[in-house]
N, C-alpha and C. Protein backbone atom coordinates (compact mmCIF):
# COMPACT_ATOMS: atom_id res chain seq x y z
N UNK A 1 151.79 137.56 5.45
CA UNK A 1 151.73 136.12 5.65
C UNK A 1 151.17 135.82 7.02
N UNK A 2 150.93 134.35 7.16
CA UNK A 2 150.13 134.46 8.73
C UNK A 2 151.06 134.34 9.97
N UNK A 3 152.51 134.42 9.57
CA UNK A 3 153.21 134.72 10.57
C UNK A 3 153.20 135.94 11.20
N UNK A 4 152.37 136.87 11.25
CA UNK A 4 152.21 138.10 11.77
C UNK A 4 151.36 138.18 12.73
N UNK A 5 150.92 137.13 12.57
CA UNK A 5 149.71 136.85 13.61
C UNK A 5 150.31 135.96 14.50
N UNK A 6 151.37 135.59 15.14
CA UNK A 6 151.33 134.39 15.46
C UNK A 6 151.38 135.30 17.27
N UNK A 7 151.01 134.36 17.67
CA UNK A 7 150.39 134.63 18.84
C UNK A 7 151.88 135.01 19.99
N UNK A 8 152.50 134.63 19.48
CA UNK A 8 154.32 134.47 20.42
C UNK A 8 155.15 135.39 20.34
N UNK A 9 154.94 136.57 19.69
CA UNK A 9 155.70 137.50 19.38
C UNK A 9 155.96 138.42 20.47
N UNK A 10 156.97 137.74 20.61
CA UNK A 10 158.14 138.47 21.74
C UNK A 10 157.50 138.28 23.31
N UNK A 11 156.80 137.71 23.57
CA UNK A 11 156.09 137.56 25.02
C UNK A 11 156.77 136.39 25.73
N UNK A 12 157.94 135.51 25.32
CA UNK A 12 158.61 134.53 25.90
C UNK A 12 159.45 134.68 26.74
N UNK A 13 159.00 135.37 27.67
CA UNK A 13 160.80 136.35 28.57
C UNK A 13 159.98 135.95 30.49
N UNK A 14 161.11 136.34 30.72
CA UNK A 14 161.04 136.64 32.66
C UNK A 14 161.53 135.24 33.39
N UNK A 15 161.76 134.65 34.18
CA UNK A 15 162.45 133.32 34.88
C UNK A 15 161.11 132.67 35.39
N UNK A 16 159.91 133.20 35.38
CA UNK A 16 159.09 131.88 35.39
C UNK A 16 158.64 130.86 33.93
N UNK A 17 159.14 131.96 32.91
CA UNK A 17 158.95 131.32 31.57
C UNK A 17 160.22 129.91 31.73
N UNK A 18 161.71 130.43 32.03
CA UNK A 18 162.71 129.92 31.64
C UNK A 18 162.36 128.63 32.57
N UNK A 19 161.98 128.88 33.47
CA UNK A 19 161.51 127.67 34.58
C UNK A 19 160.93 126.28 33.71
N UNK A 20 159.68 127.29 33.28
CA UNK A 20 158.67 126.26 32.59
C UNK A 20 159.29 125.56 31.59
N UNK A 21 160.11 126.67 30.33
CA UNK A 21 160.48 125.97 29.11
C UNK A 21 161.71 124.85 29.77
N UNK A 22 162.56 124.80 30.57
CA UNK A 22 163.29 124.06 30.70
C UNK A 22 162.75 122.48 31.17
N UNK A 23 161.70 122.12 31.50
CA UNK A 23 161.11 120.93 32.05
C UNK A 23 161.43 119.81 30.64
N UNK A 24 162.09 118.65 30.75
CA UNK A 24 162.26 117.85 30.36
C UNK A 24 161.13 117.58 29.06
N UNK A 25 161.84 116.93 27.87
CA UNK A 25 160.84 116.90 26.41
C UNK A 25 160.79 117.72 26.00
N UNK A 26 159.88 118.89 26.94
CA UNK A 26 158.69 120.01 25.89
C UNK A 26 159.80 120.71 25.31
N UNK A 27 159.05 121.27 23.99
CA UNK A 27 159.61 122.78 23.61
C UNK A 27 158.28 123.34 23.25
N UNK A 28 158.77 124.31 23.13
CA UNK A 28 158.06 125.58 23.42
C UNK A 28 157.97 125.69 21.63
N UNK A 29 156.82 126.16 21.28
CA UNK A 29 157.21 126.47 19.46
C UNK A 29 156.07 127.39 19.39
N UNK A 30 156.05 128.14 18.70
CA UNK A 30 155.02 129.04 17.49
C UNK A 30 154.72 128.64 16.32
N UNK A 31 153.63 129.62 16.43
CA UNK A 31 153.05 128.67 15.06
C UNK A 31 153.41 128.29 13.62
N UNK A 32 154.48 129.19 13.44
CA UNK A 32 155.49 129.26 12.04
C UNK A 32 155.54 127.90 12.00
N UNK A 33 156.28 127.13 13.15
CA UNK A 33 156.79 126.28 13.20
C UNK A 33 156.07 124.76 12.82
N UNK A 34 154.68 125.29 12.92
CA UNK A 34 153.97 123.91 12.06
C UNK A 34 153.99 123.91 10.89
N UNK A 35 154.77 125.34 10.44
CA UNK A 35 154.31 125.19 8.71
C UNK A 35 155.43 124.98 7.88
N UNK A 36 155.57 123.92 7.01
CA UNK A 36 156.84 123.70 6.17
C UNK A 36 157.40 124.44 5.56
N UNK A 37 158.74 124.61 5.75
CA UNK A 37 160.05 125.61 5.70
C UNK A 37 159.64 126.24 3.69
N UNK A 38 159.29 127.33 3.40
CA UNK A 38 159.06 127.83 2.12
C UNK A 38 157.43 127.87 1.66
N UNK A 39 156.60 127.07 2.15
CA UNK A 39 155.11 127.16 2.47
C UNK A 39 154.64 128.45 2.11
N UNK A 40 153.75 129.17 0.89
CA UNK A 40 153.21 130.46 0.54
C UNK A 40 151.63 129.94 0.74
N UNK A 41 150.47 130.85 2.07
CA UNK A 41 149.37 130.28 1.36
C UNK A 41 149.05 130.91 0.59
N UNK A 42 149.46 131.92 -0.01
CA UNK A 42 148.43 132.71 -1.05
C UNK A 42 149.64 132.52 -2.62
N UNK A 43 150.35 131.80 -2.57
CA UNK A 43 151.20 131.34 -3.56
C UNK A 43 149.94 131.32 -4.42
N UNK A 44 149.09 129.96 -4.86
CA UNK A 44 147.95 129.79 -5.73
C UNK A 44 147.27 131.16 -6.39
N UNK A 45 146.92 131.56 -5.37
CA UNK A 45 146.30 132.87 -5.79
C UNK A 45 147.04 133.84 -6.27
N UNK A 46 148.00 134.18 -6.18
CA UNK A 46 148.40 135.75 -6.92
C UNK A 46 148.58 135.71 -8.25
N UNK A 47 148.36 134.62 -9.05
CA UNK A 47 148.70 134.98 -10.30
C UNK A 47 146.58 134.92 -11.10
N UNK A 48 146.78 135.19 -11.79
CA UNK A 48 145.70 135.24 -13.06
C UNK A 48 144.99 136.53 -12.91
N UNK A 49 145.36 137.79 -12.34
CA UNK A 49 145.64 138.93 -12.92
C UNK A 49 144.03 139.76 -12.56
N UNK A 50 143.17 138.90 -11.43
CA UNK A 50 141.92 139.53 -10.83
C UNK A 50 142.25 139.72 -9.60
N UNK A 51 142.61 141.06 -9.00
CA UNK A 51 142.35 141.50 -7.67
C UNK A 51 140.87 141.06 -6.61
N UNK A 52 141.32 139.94 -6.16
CA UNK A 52 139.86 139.39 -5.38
C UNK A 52 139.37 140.39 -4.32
N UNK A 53 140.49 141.05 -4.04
CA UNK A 53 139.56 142.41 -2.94
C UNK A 53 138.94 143.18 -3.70
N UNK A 54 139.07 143.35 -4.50
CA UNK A 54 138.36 144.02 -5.35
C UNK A 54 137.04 143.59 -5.87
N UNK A 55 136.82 142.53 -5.78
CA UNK A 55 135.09 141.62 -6.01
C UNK A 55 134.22 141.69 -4.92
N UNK A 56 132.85 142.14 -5.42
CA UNK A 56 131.79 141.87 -4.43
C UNK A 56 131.30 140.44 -4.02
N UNK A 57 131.33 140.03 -2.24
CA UNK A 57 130.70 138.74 -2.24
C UNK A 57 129.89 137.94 -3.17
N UNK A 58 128.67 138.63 -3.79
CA UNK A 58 127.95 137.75 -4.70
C UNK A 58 128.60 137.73 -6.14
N UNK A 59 129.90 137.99 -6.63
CA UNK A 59 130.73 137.83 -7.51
C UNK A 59 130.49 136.23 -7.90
N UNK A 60 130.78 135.58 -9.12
CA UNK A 60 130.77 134.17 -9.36
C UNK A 60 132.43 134.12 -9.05
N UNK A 61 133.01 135.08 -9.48
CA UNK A 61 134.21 134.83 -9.28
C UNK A 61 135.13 134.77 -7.98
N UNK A 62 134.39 135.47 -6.81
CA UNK A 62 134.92 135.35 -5.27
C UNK A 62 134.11 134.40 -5.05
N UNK A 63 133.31 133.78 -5.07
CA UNK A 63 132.78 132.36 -4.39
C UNK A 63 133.59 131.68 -5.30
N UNK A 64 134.05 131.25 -6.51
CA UNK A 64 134.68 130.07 -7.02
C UNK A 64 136.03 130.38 -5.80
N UNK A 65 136.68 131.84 -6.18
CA UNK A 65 137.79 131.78 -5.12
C UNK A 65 137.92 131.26 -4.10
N UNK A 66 136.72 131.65 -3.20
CA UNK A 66 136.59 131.25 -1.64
C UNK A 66 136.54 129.24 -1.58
N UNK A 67 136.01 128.97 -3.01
CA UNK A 67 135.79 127.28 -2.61
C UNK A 67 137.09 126.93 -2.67
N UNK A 68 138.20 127.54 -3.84
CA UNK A 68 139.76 127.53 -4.36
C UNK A 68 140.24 127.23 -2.97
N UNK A 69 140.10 128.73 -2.00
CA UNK A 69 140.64 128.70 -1.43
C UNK A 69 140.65 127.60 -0.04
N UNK A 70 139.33 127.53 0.60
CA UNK A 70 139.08 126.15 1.14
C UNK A 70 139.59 124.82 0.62
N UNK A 71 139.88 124.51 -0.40
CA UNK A 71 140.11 123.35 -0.89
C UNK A 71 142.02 123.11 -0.69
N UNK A 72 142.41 124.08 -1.36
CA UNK A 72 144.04 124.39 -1.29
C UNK A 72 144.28 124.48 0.29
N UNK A 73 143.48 125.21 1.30
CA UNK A 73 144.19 125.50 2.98
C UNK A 73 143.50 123.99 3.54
N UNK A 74 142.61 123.55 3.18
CA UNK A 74 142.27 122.23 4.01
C UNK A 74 143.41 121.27 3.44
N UNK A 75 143.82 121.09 2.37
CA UNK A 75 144.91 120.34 1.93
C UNK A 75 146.72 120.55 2.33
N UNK A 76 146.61 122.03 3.21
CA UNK A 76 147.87 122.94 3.57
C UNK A 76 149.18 121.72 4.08
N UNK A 77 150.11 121.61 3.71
CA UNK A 77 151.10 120.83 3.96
C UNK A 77 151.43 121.20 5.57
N UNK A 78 152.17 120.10 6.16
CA UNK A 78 152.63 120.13 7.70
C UNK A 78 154.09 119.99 7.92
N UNK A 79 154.60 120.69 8.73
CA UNK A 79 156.28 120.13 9.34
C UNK A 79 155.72 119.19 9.32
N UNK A 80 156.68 117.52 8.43
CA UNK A 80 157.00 116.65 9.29
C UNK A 80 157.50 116.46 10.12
N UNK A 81 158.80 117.29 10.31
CA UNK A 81 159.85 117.38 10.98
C UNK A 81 159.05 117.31 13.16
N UNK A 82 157.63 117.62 12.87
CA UNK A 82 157.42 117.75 14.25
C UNK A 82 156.33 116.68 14.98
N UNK A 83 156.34 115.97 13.91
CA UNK A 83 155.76 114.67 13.75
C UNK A 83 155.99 113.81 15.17
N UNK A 84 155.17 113.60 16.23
CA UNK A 84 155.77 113.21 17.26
C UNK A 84 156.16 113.97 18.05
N UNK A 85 156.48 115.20 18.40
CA UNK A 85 157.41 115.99 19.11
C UNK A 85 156.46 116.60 20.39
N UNK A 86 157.21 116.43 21.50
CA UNK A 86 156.43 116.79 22.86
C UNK A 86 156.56 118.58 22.47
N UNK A 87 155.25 118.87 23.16
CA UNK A 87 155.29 120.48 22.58
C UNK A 87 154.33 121.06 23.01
N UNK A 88 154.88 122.50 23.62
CA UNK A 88 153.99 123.55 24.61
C UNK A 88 153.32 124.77 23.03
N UNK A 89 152.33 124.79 22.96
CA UNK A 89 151.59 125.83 22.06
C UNK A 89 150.97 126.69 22.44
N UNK A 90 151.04 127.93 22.33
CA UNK A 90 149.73 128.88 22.89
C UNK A 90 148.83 129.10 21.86
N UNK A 91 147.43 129.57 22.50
CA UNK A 91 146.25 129.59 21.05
C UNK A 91 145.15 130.02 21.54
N UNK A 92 144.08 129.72 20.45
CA UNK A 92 142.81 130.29 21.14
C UNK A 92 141.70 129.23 21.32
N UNK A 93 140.73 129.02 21.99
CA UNK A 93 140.15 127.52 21.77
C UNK A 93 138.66 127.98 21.26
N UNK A 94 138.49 126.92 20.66
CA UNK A 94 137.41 126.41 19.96
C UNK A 94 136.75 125.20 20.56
N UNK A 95 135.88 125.46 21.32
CA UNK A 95 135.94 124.20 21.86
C UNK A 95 134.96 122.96 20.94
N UNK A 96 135.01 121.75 21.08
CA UNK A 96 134.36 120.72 20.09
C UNK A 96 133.12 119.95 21.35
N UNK A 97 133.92 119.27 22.29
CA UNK A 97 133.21 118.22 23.41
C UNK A 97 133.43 119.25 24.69
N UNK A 98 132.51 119.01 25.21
CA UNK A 98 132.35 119.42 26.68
C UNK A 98 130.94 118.80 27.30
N UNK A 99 131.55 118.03 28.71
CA UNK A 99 131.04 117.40 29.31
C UNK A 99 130.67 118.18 30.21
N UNK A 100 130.12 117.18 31.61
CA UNK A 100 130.08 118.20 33.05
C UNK A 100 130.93 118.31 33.72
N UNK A 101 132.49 117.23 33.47
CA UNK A 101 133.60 117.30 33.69
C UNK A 101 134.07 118.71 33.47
N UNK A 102 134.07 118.97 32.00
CA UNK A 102 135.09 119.99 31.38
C UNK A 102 135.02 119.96 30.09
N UNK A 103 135.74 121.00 29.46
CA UNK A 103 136.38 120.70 28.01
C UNK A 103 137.08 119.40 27.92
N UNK A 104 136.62 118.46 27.04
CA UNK A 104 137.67 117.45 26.36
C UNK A 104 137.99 117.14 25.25
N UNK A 105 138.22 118.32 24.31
CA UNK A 105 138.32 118.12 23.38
C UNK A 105 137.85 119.85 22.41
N UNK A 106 138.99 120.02 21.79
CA UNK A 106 138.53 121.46 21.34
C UNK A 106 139.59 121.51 20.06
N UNK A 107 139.86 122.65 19.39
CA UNK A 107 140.44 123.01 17.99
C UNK A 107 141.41 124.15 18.67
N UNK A 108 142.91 124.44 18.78
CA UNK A 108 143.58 125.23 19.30
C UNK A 108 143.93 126.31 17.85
N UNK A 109 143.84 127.47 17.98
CA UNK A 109 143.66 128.20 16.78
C UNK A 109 144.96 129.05 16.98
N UNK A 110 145.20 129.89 15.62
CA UNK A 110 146.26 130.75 15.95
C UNK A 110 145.82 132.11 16.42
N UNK A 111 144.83 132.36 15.98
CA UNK A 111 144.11 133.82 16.10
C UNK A 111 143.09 133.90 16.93
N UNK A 112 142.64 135.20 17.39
CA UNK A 112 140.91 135.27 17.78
C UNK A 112 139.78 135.11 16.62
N UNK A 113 138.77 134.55 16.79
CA UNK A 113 137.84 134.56 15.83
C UNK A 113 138.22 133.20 14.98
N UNK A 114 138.90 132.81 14.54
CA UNK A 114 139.33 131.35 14.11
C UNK A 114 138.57 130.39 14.12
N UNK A 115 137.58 129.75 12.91
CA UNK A 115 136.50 128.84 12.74
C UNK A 115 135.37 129.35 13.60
N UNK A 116 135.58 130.17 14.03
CA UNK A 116 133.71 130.87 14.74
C UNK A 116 133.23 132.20 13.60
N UNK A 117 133.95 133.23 13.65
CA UNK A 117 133.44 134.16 13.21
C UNK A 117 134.07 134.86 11.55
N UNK A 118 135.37 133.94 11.31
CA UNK A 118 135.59 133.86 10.02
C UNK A 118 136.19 132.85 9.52
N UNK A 119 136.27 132.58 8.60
CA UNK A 119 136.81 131.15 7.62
C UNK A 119 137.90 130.61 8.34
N UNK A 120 138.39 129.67 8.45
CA UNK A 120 139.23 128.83 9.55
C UNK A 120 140.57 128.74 8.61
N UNK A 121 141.91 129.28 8.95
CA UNK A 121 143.23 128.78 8.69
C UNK A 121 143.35 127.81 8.14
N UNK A 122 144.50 127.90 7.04
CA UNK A 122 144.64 126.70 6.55
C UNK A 122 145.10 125.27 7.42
N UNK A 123 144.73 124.23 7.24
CA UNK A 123 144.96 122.99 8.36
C UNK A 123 145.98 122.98 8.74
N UNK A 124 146.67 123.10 8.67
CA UNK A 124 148.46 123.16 8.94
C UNK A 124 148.60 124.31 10.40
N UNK A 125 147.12 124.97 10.43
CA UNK A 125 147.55 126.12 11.47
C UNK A 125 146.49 126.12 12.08
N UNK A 126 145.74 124.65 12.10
CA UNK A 126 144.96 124.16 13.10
C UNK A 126 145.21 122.80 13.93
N UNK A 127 145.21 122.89 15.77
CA UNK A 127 145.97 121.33 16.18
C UNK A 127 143.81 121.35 16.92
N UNK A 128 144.15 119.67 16.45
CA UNK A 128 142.98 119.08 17.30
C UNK A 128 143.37 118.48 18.17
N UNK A 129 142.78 119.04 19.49
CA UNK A 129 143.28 118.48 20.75
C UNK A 129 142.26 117.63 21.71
N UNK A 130 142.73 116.57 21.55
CA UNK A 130 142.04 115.66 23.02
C UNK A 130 142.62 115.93 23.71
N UNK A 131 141.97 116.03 25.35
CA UNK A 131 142.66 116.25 26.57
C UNK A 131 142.75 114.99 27.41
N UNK A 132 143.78 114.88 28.13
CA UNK A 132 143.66 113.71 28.96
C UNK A 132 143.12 113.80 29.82
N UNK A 133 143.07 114.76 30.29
CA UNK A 133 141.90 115.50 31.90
C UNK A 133 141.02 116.56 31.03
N UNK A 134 139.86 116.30 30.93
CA UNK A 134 139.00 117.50 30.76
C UNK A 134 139.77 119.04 32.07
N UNK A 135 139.21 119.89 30.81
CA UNK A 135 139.78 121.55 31.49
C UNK A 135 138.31 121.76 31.82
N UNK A 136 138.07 122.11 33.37
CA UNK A 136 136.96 123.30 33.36
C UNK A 136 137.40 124.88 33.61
N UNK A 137 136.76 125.48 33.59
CA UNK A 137 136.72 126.78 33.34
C UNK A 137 138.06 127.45 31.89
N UNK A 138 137.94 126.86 30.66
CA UNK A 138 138.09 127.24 29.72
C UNK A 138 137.03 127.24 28.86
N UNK A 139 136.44 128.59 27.82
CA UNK A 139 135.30 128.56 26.98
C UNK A 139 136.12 128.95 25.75
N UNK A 140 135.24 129.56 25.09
CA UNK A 140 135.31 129.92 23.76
C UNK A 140 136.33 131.04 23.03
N UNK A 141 137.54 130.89 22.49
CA UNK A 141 138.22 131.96 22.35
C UNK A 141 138.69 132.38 23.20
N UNK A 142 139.28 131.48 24.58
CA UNK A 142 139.77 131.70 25.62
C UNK A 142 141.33 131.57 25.43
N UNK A 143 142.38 132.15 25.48
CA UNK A 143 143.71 131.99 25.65
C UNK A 143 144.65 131.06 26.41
N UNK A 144 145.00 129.61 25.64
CA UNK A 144 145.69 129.20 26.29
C UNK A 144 147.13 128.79 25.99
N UNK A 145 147.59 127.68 27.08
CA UNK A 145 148.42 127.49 26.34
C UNK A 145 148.43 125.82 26.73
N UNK A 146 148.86 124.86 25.94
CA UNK A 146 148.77 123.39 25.61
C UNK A 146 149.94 122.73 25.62
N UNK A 147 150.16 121.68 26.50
CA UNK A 147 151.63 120.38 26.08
C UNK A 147 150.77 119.31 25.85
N UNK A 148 151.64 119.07 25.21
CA UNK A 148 151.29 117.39 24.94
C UNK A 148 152.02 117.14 23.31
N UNK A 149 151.76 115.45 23.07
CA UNK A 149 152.60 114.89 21.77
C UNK A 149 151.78 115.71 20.44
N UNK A 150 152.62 115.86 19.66
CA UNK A 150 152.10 116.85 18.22
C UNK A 150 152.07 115.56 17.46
N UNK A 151 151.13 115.50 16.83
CA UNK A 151 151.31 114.22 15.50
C UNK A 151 150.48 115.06 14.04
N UNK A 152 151.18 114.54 13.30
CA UNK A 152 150.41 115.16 11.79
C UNK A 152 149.45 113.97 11.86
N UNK A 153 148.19 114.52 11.44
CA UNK A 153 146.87 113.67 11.40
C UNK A 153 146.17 114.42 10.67
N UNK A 154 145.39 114.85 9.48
CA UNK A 154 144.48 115.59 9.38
C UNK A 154 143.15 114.97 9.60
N UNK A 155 142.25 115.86 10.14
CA UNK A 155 141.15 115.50 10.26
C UNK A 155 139.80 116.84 10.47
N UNK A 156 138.68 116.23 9.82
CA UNK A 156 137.69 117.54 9.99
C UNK A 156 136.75 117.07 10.98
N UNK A 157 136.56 118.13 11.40
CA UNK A 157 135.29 118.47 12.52
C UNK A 157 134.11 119.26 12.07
N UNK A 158 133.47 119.77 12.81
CA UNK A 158 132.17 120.69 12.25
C UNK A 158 132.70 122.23 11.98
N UNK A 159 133.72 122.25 12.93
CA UNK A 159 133.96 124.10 12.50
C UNK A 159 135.07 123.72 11.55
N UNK A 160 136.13 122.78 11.08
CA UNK A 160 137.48 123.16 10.72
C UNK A 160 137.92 121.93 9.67
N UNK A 161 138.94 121.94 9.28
CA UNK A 161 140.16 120.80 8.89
C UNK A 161 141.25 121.16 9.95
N UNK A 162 141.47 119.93 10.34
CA UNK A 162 143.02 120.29 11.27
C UNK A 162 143.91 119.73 10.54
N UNK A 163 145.03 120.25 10.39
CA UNK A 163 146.10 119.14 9.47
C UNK A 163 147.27 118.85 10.75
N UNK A 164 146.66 119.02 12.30
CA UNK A 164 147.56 118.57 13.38
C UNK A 164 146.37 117.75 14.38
N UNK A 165 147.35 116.73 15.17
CA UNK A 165 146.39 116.15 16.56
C UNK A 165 147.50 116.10 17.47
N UNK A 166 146.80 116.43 18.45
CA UNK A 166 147.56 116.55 20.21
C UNK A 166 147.02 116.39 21.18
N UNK A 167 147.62 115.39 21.80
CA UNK A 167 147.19 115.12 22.64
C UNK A 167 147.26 115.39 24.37
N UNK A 168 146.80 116.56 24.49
CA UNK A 168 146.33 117.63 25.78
C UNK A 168 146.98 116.65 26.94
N UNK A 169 148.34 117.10 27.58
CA UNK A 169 148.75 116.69 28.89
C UNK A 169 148.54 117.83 29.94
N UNK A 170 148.27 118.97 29.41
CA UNK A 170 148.38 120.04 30.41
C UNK A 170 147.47 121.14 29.46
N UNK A 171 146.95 122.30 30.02
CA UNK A 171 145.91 123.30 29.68
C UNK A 171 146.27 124.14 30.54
N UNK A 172 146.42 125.61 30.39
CA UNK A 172 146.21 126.54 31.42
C UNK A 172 146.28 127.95 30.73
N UNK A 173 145.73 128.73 31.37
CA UNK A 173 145.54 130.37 30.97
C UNK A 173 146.72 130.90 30.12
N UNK A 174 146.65 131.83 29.29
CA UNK A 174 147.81 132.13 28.79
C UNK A 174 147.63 133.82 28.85
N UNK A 175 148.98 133.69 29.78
CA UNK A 175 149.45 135.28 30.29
C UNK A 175 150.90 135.28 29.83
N UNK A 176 151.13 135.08 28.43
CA UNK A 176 152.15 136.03 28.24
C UNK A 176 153.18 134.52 28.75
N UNK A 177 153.55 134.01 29.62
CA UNK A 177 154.52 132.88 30.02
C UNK A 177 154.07 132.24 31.11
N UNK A 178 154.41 130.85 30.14
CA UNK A 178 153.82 129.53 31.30
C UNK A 178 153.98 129.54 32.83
N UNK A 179 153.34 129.19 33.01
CA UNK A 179 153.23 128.86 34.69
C UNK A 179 153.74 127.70 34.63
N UNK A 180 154.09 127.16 36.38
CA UNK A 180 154.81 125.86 36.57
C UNK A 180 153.58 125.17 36.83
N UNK A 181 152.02 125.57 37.39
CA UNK A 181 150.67 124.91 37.39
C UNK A 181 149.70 124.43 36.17
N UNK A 182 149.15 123.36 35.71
CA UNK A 182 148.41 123.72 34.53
C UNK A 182 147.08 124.15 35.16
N UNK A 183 145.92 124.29 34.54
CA UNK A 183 144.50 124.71 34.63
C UNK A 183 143.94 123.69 34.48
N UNK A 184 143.03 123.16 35.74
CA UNK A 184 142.21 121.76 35.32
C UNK A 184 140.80 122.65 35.80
């Protein structure tokens, strides 16, 4: 499942983390946590008895899959439950807008490679982020980590569906645990 991937596994430790997570509002969450409690994405798929790894790309039957499957993860259900909720995320960026300011505006992913170099997560495990301060010196598939308000919004861009929007109060490098500085 794509909780194996999630970017948080076990790296939340040492007293500059506890520093950071304690600051008033935020919490701190992983990515499980955008996805509604019992949520299978490959539920749809396992039944009708064709092993899709088993099909060659130009198959009629792995391209109908692959549209299946785009259609079902762009539609991917969201915690409501986090609807609103001030919240620190780590991820990978994608960026969308960039000015001469900075980044203002990018796709926070769970993985490396995420809407660049293979098919993009289902929406539910993509946040679109406006920043309130453009970030400079963040690029492409760069590691960060993000606060700001979580709202369920879906919406598509050129690389993705997001089935999250957030709105970027803070940006900065991600080593494993927040710093008390963000990255502008």
């Amino acid at each position: 499942m794509l909780s194996r991937r999630i970017l948080l596994a076990g790296v939340l430790q040492g007293a500059a983390w506890a520093a950071w997570a304690r600051e008033p509002g935020y919490r701190i969450i992983g990515w499980d946590a955008l996805l509604p409690a019992g949520w299978d994405p490959w539920a749809e798929f396992s039944a009708g008895g064709v092993d899709l790894r088993q099909l060659p790309d130009d198959d009629p039957r792995a391209r109908a899959a692959l549209a299946r499957l785009r259609r079902v993860w762009d539609q991917a259900p969201t915690n409501a439950a986090l609807d609103g909720a001030l919240v620190r995320l780590p991820g990978y960026v994608v960026p969308l807008e960039q000015t001469a300011q900075g980044l203002r505006e990018l796709l926070l992913v769970p993985h490396y490679g995420a809407c660049i170099h293979t098919p993009p997560p289902p929406a539910n495990q993509i946040v679109h982020v406006r920043l309130d301060t453009p970030a400079r010196s963040v690029g492409t598939m760069d590691t960060v980590w993000i606060s700001g308000r979580l709202q369920v919004a879906r919406s598509e861009t050129s690389e993705a569906v997001s089935g999250w929007k957030l709105a970027g109060q803070r940006v900065e490098r991600y080593t494993g645990t927040p710093s008390t500085t963000g990255l502008r």
